[in-house]
Structures are given as C-alpha cells and as structure tokens.
Protein backbone atom coordinates (compact mmCIF):
# COMPACT_ATOMS: atom_id res chain seq x y z
CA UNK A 1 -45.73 15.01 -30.09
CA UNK A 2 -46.87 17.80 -31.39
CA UNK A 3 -45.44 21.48 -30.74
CA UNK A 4 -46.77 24.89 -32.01
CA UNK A 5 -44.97 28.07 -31.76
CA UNK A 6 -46.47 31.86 -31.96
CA UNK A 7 -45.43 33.03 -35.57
CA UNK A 8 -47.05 29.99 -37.06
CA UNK A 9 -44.14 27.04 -36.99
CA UNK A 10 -44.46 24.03 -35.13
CA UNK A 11 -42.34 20.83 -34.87
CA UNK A 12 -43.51 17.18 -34.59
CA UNK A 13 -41.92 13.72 -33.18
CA UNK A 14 -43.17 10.33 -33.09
CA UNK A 15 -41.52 7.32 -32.69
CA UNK A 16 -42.20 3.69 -32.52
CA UNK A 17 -40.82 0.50 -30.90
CA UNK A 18 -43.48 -1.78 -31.97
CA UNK A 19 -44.17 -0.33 -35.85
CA UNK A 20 -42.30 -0.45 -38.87
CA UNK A 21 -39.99 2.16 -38.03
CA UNK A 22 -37.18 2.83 -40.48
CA UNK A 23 -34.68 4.57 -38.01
CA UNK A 24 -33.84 7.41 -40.19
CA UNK A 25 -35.38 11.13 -39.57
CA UNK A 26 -36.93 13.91 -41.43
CA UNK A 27 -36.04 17.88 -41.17
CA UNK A 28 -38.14 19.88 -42.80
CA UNK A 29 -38.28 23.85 -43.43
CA UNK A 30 -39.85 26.49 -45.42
CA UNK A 31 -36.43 26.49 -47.74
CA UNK A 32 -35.95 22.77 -47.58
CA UNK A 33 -34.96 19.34 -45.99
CA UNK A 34 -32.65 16.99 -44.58
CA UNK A 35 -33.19 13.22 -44.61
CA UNK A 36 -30.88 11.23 -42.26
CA UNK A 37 -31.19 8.37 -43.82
CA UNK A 38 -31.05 4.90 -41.28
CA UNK A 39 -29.64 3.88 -38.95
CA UNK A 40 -30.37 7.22 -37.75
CA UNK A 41 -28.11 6.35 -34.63
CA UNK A 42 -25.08 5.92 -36.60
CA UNK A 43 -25.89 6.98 -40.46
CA UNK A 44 -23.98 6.51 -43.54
CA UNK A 45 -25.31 9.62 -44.99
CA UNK A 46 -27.95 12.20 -45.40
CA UNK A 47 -29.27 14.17 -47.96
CA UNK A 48 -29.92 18.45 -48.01
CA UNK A 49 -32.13 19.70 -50.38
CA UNK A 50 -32.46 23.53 -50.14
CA UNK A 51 -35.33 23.78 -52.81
CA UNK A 52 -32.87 23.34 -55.66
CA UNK A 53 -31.52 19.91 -55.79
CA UNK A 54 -30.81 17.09 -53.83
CA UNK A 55 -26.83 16.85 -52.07
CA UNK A 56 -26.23 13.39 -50.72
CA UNK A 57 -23.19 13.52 -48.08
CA UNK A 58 -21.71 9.92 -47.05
CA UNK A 59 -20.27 10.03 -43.81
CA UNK A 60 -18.90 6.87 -41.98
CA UNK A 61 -18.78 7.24 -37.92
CA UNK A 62 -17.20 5.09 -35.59
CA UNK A 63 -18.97 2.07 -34.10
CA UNK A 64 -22.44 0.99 -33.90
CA UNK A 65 -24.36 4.31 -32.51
CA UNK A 66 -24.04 6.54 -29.60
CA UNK A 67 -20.31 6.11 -30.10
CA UNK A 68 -19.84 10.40 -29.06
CA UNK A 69 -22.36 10.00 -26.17
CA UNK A 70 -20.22 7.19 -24.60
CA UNK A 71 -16.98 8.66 -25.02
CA UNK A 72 -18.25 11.63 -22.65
CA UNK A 73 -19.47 9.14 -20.25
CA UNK A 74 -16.13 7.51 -20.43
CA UNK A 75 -14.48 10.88 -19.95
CA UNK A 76 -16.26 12.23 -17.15
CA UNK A 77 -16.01 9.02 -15.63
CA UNK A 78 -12.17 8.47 -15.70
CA UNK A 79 -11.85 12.40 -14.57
CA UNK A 80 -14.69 12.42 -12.13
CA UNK A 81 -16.77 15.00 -13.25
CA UNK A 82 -20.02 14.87 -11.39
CA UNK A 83 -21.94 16.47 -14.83
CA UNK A 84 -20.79 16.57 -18.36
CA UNK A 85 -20.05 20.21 -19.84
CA UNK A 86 -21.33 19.09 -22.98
CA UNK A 87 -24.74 17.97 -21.58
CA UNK A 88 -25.12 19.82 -18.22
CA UNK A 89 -27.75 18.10 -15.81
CA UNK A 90 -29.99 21.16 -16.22
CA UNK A 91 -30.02 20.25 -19.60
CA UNK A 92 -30.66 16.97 -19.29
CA UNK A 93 -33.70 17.66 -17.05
CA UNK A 94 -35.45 20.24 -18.67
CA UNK A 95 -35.60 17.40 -21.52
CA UNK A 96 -37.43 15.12 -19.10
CA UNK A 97 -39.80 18.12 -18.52
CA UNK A 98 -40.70 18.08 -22.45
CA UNK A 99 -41.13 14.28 -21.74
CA UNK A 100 -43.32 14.30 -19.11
CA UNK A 101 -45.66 17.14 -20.31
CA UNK A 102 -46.29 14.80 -23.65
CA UNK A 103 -49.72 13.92 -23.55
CA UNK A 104 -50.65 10.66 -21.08
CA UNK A 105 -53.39 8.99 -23.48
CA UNK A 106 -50.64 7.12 -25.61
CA UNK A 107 -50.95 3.33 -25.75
CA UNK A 108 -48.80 1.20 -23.27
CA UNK A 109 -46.17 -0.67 -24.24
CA UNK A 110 -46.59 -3.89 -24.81
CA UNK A 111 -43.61 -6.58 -25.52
C-alpha cells in the first residue's frame, strides 16, 4: 500500500503470509530510522538512528505478542464495556476503511 501526502511525504506497507517475511518493521524519516527488529509482535529490541549513530534498546515484554491488546479485551470484558477507550469502535472502523480502499488487484491467498 502505497500512500502520498500533499507536501511531498508518503508512507508504504506491505506484508506477506506466503514470502519470506522477517516479522520485524522499518520507520524511516528525513532525520532517521527505527528498525524493530523481529518478532515484530513481541520484539526484543529496536534500533534509532537519528543520522548520527546507531542506539540499540533491548526491551523484554510479556508473553508471546499481542500480550497489551488482550489484556484490554480481558478488561472490557470482565467490566462490560461495550467499546474499549483505548481503541474506540470509530477507530477501529475507520481502519477497515483504509483496508478496504487498498487496491483490489492483489493476488489471492492461497494456502
């Protein structure tokens, strides 16, 4: 996916199921990057270069991935919220309207 804004920047995404995806992710700006290196769902560390030199920060997060994500689920759930205020459903459509207006030509899946 490809996005490009008025004053010049844009911002891309691809991901894979099927290729040889490393699960880590690449920020990138006009004064540097960040590399989160993989898994990218529950990473060791990541590295910030701001143009200078490279700062590696280790980091250690509880369980295998989405660990945050389910503990709001979990909360909501045992107080009955209808929505999380961390993630409102707003929110979580207006994603799903970047989704759908990717374009339709990509390949199928296949498994």
């Amino acid at each position: 996916m490809h996005w490009s804004y008025h004053d010049g920047r844009f911002a891309q995404l691809a991901s894979s199921l099927s290729g040889d995806d490393r699960r880590g992710a690449l920020i990138t700006g006009a004064r540097g990057r960040i590399v989160i290196h993989p898994p990218m769902q529950v990473p060791t560390k990541m590295t910030v270069n701001t143009g200078q030199a490279d700062e590696t920060i280790n980091t250690r997060l509880p369980g295998h991935g989405y660990g945050p994500e389910n503990a709001e689920v979990e909360h909501c759930i045992r107080t009955q919220l209808p929505e999380s205020s961390l993630v409102p459903l707003d929110q979580t459509v207006a994603v799903l309207d970047v989704l759908d207006d990717t374009p339709a030509d990509r390949a199928p899946l296949s498994l």
